[in-house]
N, C-alpha and C. Protein backbone atom coordinates (compact mmCIF):
# COMPACT_ATOMS: atom_id res chain seq x y z
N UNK A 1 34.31 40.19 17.93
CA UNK A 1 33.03 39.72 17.45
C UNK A 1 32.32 40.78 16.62
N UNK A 2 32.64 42.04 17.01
CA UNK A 2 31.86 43.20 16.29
C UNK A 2 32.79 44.76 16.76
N UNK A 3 31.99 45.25 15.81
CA UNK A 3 32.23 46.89 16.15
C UNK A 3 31.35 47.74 15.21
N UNK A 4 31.25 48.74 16.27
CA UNK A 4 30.66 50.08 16.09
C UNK A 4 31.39 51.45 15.87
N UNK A 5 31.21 52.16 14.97
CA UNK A 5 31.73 53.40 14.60
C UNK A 5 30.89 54.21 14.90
N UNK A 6 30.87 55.27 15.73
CA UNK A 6 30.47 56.46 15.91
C UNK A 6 30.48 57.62 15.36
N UNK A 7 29.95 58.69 14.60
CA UNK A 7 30.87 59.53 14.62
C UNK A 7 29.53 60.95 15.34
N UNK A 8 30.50 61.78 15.79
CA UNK A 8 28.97 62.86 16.48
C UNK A 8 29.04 64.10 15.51
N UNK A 9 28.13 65.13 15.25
CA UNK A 9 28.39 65.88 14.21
C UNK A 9 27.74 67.11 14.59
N UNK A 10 27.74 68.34 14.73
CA UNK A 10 26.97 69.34 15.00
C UNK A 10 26.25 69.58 13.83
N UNK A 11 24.74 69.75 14.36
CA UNK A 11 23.65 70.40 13.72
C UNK A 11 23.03 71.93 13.72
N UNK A 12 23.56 72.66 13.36
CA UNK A 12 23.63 74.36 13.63
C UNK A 12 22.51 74.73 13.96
N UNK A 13 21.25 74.17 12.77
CA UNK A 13 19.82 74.58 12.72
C UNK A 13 19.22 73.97 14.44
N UNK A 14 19.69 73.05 14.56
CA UNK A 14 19.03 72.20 15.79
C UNK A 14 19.81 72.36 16.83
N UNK A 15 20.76 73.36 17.12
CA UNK A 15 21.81 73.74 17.77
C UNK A 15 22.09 72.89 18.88
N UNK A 16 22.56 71.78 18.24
CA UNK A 16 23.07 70.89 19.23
C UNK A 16 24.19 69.50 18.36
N UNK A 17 24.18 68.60 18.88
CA UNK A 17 24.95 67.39 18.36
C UNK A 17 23.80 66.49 17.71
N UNK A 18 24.32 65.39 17.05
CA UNK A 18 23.42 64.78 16.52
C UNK A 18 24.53 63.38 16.00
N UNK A 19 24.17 62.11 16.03
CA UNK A 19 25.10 61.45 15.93
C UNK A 19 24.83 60.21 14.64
N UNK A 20 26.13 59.79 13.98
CA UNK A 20 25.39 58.89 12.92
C UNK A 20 26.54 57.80 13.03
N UNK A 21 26.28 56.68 12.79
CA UNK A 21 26.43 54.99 13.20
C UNK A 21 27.01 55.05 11.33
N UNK A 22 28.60 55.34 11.96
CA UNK A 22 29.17 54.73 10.00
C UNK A 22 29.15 53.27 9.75
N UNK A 23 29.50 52.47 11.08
CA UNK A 23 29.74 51.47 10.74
C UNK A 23 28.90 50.64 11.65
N UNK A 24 28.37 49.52 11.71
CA UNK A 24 28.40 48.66 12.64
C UNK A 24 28.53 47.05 11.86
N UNK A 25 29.33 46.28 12.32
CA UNK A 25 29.82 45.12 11.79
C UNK A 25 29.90 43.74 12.98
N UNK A 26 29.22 42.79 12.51
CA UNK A 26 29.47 41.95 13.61
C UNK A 26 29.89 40.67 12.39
N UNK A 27 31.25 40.19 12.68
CA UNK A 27 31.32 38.89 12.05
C UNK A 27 30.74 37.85 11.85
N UNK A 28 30.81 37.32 10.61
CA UNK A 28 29.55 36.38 10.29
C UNK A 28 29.32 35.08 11.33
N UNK A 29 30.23 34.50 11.32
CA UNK A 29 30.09 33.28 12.49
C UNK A 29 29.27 33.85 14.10
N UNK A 30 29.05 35.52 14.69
CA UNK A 30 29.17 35.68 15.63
C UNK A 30 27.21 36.32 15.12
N UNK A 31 26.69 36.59 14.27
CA UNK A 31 25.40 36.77 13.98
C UNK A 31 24.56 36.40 14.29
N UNK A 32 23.47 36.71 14.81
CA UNK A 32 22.39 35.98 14.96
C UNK A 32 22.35 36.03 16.92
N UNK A 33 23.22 36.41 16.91
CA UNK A 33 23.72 35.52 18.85
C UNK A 33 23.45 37.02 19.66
N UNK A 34 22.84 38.21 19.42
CA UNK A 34 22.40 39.79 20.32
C UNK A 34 23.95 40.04 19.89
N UNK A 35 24.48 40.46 19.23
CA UNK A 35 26.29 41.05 19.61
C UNK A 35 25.58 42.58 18.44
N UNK A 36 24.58 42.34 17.33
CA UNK A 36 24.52 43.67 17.30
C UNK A 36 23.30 44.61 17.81
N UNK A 37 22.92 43.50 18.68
CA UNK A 37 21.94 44.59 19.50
C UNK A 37 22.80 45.54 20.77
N UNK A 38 23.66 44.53 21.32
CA UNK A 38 24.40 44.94 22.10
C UNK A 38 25.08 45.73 21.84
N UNK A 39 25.95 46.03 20.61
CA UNK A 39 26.58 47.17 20.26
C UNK A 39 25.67 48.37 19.50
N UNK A 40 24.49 48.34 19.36
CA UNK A 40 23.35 49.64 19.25
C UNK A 40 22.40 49.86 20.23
N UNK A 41 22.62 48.84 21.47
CA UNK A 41 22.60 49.44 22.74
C UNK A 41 23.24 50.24 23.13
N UNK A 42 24.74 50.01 22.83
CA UNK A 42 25.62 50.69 23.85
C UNK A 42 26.04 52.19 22.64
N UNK A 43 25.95 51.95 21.58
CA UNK A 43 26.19 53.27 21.15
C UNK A 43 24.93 54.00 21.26
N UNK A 44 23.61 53.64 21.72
CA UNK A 44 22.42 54.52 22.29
C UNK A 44 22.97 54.88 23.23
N UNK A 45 23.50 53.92 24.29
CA UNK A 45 23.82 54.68 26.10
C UNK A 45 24.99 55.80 25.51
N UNK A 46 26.03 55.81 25.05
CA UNK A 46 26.70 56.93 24.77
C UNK A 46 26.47 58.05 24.61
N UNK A 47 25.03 58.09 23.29
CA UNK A 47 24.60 59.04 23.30
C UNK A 47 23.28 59.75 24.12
N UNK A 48 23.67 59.03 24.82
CA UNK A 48 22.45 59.32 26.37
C UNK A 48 23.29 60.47 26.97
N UNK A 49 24.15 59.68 27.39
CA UNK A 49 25.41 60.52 28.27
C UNK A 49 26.16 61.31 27.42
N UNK A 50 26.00 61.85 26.26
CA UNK A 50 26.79 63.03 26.08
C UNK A 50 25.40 64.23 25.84
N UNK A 51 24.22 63.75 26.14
CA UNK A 51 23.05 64.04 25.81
C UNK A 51 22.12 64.60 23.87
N UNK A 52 22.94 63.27 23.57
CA UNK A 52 22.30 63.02 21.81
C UNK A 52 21.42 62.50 21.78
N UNK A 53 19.80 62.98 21.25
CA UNK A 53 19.05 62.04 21.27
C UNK A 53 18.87 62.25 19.82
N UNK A 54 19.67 62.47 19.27
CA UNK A 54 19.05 62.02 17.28
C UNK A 54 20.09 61.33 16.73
N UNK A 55 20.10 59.96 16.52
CA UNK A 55 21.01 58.97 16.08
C UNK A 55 20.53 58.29 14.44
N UNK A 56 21.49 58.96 13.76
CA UNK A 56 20.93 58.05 11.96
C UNK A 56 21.67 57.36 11.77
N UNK A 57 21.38 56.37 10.57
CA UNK A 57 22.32 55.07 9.76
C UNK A 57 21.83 55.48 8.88
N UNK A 58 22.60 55.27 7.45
CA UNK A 58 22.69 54.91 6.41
C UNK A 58 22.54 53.45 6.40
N UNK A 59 21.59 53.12 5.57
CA UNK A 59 22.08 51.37 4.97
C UNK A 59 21.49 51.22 3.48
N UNK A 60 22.23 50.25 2.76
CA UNK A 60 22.27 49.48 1.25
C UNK A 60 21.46 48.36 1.41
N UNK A 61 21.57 47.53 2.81
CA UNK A 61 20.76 46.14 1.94
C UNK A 61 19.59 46.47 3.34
N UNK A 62 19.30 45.18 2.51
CA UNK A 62 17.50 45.37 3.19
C UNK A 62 17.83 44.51 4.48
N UNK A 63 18.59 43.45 4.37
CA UNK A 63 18.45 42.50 5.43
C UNK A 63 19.48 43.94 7.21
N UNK A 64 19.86 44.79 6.51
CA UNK A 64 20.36 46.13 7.35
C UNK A 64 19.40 46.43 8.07
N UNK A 65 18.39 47.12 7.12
CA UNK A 65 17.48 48.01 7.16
C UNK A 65 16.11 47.16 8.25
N UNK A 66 16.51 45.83 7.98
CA UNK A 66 15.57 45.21 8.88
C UNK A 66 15.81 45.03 10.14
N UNK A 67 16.79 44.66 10.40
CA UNK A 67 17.48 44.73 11.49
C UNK A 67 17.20 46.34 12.55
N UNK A 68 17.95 47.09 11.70
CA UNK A 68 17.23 48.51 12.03
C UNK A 68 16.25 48.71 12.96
N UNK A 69 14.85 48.08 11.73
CA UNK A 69 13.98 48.59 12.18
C UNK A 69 13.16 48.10 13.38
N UNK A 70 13.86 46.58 13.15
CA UNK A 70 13.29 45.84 14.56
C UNK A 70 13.58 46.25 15.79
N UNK A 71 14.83 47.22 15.79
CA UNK A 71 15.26 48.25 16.82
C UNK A 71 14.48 49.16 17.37
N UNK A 72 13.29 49.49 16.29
CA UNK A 72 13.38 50.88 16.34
C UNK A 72 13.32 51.95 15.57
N UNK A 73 14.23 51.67 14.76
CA UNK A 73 14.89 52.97 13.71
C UNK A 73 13.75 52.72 12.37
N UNK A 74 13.31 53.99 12.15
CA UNK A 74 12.24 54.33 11.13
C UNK A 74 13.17 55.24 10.12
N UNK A 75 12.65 54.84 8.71
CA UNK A 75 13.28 55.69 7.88
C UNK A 75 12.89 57.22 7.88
N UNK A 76 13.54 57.81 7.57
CA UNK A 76 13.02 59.41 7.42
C UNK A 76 13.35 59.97 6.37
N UNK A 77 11.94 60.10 5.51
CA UNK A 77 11.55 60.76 4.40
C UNK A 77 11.84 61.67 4.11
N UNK A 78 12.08 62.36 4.99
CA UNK A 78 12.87 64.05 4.60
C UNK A 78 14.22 64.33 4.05
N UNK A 79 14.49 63.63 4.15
CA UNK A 79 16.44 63.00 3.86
C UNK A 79 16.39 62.49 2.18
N UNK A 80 17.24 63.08 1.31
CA UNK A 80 17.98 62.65 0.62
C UNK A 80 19.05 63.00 0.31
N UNK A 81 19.86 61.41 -0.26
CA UNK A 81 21.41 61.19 -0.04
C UNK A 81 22.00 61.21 -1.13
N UNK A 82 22.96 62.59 -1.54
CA UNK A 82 23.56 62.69 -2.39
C UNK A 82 24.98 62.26 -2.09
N UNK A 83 25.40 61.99 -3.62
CA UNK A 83 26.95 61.76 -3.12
C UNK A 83 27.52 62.12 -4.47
N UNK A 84 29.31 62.09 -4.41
CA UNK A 84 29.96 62.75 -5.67
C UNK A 84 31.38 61.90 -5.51
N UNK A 85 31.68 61.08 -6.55
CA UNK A 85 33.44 60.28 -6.42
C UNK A 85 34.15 61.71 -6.85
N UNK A 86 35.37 61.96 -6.29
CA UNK A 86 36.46 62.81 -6.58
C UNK A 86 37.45 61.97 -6.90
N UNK A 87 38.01 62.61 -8.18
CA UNK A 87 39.65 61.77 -8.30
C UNK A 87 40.38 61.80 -7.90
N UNK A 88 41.00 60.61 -7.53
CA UNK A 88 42.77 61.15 -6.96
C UNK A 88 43.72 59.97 -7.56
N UNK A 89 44.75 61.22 -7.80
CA UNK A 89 46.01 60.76 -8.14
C UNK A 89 46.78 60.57 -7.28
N UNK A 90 47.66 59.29 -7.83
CA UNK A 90 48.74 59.20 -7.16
C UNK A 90 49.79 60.03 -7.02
N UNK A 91 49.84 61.10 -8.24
CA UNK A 91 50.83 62.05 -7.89
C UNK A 91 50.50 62.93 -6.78
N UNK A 92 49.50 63.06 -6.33
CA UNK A 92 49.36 64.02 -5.15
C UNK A 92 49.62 63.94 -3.51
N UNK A 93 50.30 64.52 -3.66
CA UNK A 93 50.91 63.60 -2.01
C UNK A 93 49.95 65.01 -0.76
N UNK A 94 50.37 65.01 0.71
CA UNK A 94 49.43 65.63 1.48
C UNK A 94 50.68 66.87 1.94
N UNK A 95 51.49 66.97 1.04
CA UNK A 95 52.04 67.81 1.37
C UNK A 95 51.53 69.62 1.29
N UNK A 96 52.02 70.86 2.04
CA UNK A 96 51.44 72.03 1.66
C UNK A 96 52.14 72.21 0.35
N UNK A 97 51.25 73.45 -0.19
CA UNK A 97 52.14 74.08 -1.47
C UNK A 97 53.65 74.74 -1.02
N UNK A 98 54.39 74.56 -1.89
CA UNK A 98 55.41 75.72 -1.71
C UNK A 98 54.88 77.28 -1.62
């Protein structure tokens, strides 16, 4: 019906963990019905018990961001999100150098 991606990340300055929600997806037919409250419940209790209390998302659309916020989750102004595409070729395989 759904899933949640976790991932936890150390914060040096805040010397501790800190955790951010890559994914959360609930199939369209299964929407609307708590399946993604239930799964940002339970990735809150996780980070109860490993003792994370700073959890972010990224989101693109608004109907996300609403959802979000009906949770809870407030944007934070202090944050901006850079990003950079790198190329890759197909000639490059994951092998080491000689």
């Amino acid at each position: 019906m759904g899933v949640a991606l976790l991932a936890y990340r150390l914060n040096v300055s805040a010397g501790g963990l800190f955790a951010s929600i890559e994914e959360l997806y609930v199939c369209p037919a299964a929407r609307r019905r708590g399946v993604g409250r239930i799964l940002l419940e339970t990735v809150e209790k996780l980070c109860a018990e490993r003792g994370v209390s700073y959890v972010e998302v990224q989101v693109e659309e608004k109907e996300a961001e609403l959802f979000y916020g009906a949770l809870g989750y407030e944007p934070d102004t202090g944050v901006r999100v850079l990003s950079r595409s790198l190329p890759i070729s197909d000639d490059q395989d994951l092998k080491p150098d000689a």
